[in-house]
N, C-alpha and C. Protein backbone atom coordinates (compact mmCIF):
# COMPACT_ATOMS: atom_id res chain seq x y z
N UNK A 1 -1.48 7.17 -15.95
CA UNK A 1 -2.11 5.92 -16.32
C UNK A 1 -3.48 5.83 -15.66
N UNK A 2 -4.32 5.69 -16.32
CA UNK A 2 -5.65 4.94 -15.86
C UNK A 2 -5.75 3.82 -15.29
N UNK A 3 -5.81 3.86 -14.09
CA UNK A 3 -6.01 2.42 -13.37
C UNK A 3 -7.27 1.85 -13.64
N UNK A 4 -8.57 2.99 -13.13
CA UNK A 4 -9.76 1.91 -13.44
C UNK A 4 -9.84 1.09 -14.81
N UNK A 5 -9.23 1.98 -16.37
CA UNK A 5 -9.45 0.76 -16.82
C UNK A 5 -8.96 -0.57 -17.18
N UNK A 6 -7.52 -0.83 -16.74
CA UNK A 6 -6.89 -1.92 -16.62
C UNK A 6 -7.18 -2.79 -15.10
N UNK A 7 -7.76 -2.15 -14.49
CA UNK A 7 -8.83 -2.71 -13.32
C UNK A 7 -9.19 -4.11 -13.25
N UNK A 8 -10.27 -4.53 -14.57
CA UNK A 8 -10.48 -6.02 -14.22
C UNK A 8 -9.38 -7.17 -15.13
N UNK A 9 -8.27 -6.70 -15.44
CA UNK A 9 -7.57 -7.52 -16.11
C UNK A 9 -6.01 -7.33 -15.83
N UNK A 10 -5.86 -6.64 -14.58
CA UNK A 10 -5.25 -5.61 -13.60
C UNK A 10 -4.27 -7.56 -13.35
N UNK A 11 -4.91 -8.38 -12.51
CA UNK A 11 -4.42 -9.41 -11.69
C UNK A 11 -3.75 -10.19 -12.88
N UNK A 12 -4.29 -10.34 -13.83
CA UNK A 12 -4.02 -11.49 -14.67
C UNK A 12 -2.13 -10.58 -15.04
N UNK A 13 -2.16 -9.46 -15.38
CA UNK A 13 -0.73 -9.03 -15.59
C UNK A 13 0.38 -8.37 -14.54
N UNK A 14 -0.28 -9.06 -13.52
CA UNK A 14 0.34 -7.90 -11.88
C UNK A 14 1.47 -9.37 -11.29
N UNK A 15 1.49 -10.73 -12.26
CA UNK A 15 2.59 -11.41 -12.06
C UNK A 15 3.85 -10.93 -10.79
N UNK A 16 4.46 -10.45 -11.26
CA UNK A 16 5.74 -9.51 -10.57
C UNK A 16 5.41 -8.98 -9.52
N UNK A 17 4.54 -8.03 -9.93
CA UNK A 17 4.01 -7.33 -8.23
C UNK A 17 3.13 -7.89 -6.95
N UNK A 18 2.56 -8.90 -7.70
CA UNK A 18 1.82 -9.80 -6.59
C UNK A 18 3.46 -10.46 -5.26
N UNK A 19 4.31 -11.12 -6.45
CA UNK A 19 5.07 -11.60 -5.80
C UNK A 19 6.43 -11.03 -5.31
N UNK A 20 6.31 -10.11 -5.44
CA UNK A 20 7.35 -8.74 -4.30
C UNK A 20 6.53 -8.65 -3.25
N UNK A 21 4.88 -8.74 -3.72
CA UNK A 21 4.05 -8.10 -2.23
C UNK A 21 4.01 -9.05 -1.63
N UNK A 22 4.39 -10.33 -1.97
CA UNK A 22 4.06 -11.56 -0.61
C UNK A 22 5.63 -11.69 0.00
N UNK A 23 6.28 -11.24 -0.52
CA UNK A 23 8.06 -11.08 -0.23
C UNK A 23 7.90 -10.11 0.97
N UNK A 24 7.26 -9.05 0.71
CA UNK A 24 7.18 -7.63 1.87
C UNK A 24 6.29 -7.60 2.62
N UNK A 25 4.98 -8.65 2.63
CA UNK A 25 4.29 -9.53 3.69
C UNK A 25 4.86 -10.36 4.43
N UNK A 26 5.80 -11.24 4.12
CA UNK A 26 6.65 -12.01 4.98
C UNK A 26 7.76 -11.44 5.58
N UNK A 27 8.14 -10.28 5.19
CA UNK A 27 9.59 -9.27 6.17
C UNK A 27 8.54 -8.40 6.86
N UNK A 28 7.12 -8.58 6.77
CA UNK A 28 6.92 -7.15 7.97
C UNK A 28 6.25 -8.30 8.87
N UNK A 29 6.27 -9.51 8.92
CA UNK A 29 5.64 -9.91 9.84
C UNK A 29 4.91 -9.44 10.66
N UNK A 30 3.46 -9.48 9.97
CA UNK A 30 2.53 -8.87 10.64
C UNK A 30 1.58 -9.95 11.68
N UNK A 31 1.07 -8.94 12.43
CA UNK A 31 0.85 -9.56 14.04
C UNK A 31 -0.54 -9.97 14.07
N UNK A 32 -1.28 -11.24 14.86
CA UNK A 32 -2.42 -11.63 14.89
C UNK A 32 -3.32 -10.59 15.39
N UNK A 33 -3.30 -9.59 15.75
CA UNK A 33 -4.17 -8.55 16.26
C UNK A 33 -3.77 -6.99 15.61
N UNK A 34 -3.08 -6.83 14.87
CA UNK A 34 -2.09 -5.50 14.55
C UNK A 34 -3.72 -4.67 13.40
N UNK A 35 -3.46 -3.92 13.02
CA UNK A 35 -4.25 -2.78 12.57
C UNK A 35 -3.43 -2.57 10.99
N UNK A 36 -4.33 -2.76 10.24
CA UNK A 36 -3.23 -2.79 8.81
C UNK A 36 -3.53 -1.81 7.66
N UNK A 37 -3.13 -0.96 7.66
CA UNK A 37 -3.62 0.01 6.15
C UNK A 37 -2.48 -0.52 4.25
N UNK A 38 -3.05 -0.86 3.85
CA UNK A 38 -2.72 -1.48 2.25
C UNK A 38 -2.94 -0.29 1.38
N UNK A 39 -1.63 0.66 1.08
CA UNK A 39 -1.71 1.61 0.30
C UNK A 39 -1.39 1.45 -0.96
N UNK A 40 -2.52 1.67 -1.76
CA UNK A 40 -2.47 1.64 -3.01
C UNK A 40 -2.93 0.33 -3.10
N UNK A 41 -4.03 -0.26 -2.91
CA UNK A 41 -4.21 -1.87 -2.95
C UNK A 41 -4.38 -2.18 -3.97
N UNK A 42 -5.09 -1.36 -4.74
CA UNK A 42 -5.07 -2.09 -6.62
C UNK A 42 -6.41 -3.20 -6.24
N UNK A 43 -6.43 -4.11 -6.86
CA UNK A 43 -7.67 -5.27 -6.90
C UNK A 43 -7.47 -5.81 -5.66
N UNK A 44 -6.94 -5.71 -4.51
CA UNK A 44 -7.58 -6.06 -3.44
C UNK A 44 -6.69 -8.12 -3.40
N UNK A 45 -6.48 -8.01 -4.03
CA UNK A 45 -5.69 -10.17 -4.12
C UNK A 45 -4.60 -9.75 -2.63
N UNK A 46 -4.00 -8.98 -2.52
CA UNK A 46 -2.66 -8.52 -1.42
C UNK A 46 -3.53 -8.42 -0.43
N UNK A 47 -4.33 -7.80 -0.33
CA UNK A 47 -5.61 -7.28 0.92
C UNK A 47 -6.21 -8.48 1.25
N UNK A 48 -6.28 -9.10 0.75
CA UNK A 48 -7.09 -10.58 1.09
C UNK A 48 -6.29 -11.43 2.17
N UNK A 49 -5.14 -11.26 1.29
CA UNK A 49 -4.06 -12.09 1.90
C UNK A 49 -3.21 -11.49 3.63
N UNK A 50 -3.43 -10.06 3.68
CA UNK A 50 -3.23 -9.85 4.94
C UNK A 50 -4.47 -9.69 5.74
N UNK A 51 -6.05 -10.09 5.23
CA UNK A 51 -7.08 -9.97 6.71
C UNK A 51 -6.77 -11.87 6.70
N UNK A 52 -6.06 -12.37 5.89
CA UNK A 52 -5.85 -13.91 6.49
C UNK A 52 -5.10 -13.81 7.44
N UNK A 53 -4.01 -12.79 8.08
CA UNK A 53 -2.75 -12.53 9.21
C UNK A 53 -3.16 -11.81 10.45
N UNK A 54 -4.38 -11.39 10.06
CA UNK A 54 -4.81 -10.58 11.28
C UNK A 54 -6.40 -10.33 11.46
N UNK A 55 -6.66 -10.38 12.97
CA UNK A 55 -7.66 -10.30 12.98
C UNK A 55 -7.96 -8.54 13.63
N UNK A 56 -7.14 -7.73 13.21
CA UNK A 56 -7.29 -6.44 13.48
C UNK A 56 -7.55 -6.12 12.41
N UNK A 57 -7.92 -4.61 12.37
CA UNK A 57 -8.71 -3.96 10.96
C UNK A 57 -7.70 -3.54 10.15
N UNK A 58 -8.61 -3.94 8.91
CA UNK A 58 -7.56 -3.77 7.67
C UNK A 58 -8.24 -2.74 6.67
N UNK A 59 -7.55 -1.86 6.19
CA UNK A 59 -7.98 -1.08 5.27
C UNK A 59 -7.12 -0.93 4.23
N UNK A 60 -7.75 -0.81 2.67
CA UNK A 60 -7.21 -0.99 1.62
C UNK A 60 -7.88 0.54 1.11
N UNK A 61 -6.47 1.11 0.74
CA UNK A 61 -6.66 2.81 -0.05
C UNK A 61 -6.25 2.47 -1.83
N UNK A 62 -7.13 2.97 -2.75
CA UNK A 62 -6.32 3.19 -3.66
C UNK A 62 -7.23 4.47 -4.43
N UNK A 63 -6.65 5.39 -4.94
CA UNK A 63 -7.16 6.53 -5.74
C UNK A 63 -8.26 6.10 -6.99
N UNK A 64 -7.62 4.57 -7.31
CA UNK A 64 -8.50 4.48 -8.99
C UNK A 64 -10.06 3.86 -8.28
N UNK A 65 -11.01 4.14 -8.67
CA UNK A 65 -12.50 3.57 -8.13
C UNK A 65 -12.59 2.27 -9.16
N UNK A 66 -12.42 1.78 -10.52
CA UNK A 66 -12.10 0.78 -11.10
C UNK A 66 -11.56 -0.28 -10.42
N UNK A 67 -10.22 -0.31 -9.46
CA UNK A 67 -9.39 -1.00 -8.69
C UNK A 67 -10.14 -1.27 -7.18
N UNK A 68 -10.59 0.13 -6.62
CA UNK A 68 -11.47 -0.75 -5.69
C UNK A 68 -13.03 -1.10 -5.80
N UNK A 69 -13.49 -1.09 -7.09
CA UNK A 69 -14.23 -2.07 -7.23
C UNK A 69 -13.77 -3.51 -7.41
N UNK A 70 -13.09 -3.97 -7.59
CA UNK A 70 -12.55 -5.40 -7.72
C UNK A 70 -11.79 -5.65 -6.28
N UNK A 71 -11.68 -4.70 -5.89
CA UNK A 71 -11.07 -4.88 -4.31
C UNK A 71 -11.84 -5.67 -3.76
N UNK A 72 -13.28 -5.28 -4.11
CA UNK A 72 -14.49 -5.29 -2.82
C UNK A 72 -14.73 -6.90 -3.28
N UNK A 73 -14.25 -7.50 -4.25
CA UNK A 73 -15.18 -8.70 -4.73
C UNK A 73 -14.12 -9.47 -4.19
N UNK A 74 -13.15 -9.25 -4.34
CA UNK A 74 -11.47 -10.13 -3.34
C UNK A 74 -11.35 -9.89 -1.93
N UNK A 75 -12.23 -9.32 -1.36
CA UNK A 75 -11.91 -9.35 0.36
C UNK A 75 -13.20 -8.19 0.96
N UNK A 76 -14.12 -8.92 0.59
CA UNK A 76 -15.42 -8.63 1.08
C UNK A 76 -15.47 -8.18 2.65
N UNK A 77 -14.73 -8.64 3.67
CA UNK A 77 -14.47 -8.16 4.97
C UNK A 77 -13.16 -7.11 5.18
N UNK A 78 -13.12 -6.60 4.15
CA UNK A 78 -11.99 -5.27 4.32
C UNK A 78 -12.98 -3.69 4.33
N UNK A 79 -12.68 -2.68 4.74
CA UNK A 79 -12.83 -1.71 4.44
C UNK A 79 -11.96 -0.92 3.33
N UNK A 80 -12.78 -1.12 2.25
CA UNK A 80 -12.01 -0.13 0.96
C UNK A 80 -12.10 1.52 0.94
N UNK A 81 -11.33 2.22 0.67
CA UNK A 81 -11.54 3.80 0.45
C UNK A 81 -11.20 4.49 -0.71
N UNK A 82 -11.81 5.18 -1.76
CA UNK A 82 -11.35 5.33 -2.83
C UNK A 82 -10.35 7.14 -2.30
N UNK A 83 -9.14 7.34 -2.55
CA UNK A 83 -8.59 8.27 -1.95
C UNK A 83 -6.92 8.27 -2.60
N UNK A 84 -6.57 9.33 -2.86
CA UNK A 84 -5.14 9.37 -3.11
C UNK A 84 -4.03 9.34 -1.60
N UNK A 85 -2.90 8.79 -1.55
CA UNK A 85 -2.38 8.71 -0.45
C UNK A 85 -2.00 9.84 0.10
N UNK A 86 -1.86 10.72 -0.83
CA UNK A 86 -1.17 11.82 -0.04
C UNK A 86 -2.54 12.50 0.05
N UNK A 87 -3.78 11.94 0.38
CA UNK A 87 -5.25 12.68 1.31
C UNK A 87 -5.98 12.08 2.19
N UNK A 88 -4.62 10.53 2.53
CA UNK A 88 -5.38 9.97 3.22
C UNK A 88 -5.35 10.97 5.14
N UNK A 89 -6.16 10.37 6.17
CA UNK A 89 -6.01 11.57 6.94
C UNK A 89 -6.70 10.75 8.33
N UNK A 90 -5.84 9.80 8.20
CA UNK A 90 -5.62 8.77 9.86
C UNK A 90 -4.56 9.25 10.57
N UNK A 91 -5.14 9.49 11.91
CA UNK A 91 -4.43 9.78 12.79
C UNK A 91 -3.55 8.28 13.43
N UNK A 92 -2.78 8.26 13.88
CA UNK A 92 -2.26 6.75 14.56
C UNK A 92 -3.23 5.94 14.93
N UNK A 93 -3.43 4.76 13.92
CA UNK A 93 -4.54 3.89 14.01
C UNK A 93 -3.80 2.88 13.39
N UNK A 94 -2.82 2.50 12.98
CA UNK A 94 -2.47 1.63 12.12
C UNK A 94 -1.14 1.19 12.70
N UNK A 95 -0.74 0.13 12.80
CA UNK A 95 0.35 -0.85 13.11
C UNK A 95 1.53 -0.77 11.99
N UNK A 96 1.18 -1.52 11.05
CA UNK A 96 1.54 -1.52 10.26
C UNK A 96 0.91 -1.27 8.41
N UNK A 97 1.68 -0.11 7.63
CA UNK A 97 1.09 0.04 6.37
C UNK A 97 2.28 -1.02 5.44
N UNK A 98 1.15 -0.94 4.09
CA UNK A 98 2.15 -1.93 3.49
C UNK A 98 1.42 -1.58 2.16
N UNK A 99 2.64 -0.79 1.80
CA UNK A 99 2.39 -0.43 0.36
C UNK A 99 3.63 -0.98 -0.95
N UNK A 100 3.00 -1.98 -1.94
CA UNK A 100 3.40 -3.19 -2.88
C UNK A 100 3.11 -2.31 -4.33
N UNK A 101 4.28 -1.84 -4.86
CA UNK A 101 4.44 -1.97 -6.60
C UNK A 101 3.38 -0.21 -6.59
N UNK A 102 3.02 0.44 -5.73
CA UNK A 102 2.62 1.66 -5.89
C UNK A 102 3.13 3.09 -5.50
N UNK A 103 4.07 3.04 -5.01
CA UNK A 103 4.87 4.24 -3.96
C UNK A 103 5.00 5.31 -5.65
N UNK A 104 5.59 4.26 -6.75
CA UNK A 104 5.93 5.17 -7.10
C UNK A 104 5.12 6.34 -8.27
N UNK A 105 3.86 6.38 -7.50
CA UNK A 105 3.16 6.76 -8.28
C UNK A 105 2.23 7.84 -7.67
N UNK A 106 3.17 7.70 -5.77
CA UNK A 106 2.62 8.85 -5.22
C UNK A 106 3.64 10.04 -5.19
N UNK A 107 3.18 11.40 -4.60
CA UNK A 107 4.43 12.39 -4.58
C UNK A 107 4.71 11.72 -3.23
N UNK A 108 6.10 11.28 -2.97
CA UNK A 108 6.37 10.98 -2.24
C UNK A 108 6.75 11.60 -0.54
N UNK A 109 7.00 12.91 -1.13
CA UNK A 109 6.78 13.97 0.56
C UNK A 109 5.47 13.44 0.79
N UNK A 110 4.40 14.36 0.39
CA UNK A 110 3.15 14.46 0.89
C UNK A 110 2.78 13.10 1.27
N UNK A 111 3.00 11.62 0.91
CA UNK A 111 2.51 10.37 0.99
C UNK A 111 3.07 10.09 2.16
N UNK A 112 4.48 10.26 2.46
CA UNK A 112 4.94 9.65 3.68
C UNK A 112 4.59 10.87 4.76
N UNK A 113 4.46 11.72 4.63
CA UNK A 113 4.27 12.75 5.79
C UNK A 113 2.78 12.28 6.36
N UNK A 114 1.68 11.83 5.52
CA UNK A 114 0.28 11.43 5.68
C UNK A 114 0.55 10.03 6.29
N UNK A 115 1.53 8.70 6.19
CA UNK A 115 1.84 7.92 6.47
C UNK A 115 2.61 7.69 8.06
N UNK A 116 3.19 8.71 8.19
CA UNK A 116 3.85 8.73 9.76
C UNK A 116 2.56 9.64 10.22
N UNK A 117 1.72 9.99 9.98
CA UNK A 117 0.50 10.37 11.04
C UNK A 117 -0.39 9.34 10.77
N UNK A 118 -0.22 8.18 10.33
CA UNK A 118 -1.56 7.26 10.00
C UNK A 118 -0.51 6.22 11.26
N UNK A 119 0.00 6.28 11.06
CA UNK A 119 1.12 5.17 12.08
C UNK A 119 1.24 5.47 13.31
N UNK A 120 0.62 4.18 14.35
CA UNK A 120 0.63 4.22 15.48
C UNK A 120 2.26 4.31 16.24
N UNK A 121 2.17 4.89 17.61
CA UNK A 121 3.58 5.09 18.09
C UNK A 121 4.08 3.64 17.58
N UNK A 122 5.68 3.08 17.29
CA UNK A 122 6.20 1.83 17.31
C UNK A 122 5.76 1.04 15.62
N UNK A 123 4.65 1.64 15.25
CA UNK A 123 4.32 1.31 14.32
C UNK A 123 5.53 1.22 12.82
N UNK A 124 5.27 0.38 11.56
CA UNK A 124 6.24 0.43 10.55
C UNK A 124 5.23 0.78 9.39
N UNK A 125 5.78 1.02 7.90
CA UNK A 125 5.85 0.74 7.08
C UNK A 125 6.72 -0.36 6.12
N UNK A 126 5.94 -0.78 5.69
CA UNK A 126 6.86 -1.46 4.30
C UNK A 126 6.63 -1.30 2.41
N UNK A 127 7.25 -0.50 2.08
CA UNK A 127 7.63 0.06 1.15
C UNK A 127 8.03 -0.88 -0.33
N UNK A 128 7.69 -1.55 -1.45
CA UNK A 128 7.97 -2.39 -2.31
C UNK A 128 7.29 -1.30 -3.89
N UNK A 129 8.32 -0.86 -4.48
CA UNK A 129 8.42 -0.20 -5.26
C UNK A 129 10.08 -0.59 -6.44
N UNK A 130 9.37 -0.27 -7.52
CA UNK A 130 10.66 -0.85 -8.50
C UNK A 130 11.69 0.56 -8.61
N UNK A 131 12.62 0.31 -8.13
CA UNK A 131 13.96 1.11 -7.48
C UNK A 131 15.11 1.48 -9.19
N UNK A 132 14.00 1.84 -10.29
CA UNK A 132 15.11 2.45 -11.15
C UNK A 132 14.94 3.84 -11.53
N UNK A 133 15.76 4.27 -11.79
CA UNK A 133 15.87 5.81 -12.01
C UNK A 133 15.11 6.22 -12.95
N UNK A 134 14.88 5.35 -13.71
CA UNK A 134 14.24 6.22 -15.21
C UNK A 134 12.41 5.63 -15.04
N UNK A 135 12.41 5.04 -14.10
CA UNK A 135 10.74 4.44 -13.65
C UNK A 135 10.47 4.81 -12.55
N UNK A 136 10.94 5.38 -11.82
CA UNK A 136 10.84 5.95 -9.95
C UNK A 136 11.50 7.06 -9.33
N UNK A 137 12.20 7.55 -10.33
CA UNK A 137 12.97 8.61 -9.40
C UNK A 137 12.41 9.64 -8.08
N UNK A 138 11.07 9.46 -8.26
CA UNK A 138 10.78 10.08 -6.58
C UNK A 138 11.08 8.73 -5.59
N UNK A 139 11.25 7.69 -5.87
CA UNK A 139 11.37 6.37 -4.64
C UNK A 139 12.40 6.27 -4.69
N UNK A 140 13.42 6.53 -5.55
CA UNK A 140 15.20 6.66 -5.50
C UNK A 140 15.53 8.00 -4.87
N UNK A 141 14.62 8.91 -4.64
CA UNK A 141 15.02 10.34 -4.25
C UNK A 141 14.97 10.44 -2.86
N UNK A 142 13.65 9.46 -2.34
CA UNK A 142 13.23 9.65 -0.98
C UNK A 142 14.09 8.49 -0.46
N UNK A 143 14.50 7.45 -1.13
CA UNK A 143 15.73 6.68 0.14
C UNK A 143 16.82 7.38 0.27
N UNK A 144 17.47 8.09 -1.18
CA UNK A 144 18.74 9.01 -0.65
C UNK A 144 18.42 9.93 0.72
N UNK A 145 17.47 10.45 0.49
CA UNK A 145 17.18 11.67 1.56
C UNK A 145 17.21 10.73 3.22
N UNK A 146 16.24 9.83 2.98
CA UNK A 146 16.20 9.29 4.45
C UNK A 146 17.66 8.39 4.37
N UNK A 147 18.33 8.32 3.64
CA UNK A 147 19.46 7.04 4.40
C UNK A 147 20.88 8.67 4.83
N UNK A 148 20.51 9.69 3.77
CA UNK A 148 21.12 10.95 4.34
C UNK A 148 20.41 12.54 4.64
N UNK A 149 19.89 12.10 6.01
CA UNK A 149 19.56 12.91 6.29
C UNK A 149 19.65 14.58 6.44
N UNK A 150 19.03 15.74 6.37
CA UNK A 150 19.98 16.97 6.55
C UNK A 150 20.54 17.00 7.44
């Protein structure tokens, strides 16, 4: 799918996913000073809403350049990066990541392996992805694996 060009008309149909991402903003309870990376931010409306929670740095990744152009016009004090997740390449700088309605659109090894080196010691993720087999099966593949480990 082409993100940039459903880009500026991206919010008006992201209904659903806006409101899982304020669901998985309120379970990661994020901290007045914490360090925040927003993977896969899409238009930047979610990104807005966590530099309102913190006054630590926030960065919003998404691969489509369409999406973070509209990022930049929704949260003008964020740092945007146009980048696929599995190239992002932070060392432990980040508190907490919080990636809403996109996981499943990364390869999911390579994304979380880049994700536990972007994550400070103690640090979390929070993960909000639609959990069906025939729309996600790499995000149904990677909870089997982590809830059973080798």
């Amino acid at each position: 799918m082409n993100f940039s060009e459903i880009a500026k008309r991206y919010e008006e149909n992201s209904i659903v996913q806006t409101s899982a991402g304020e669901k998985l903003l309120k379970l990661l309870n994020i901290g007045e000073f914490e360090d925040v990376l927003d993977l896969g931010c899409g238009t930047g409306k979610l990104t807005a809403e966590i530099r309102k929670l913190t006054k630590g740095r926030v960065v919003g990744v998404d691969v489509s350049e369409g999406m973070i152009e509209e990022a930049r016009k929704n949260a003008s004090d964020v740092e945007f990066i146009v980048k696929a997740a599995e190239e992002i390449d932070f060392k432990e700088e980040f508190d907490v990541i919080f990636c809403n309605s996109a996981f499943q659109w990364f390869n999911p090894h390579k994304a979380l392996e880049r994700c536990f080196k972007a994550l400070k010691p103690g640090g979390r993720i929070g993960v909000q992805a639609p959990a069906k087999k025939n729309y996600c099966p790499n995000f149904i593949k990677a909870i089997k694996e982590v809830k059973n480990p080798r």
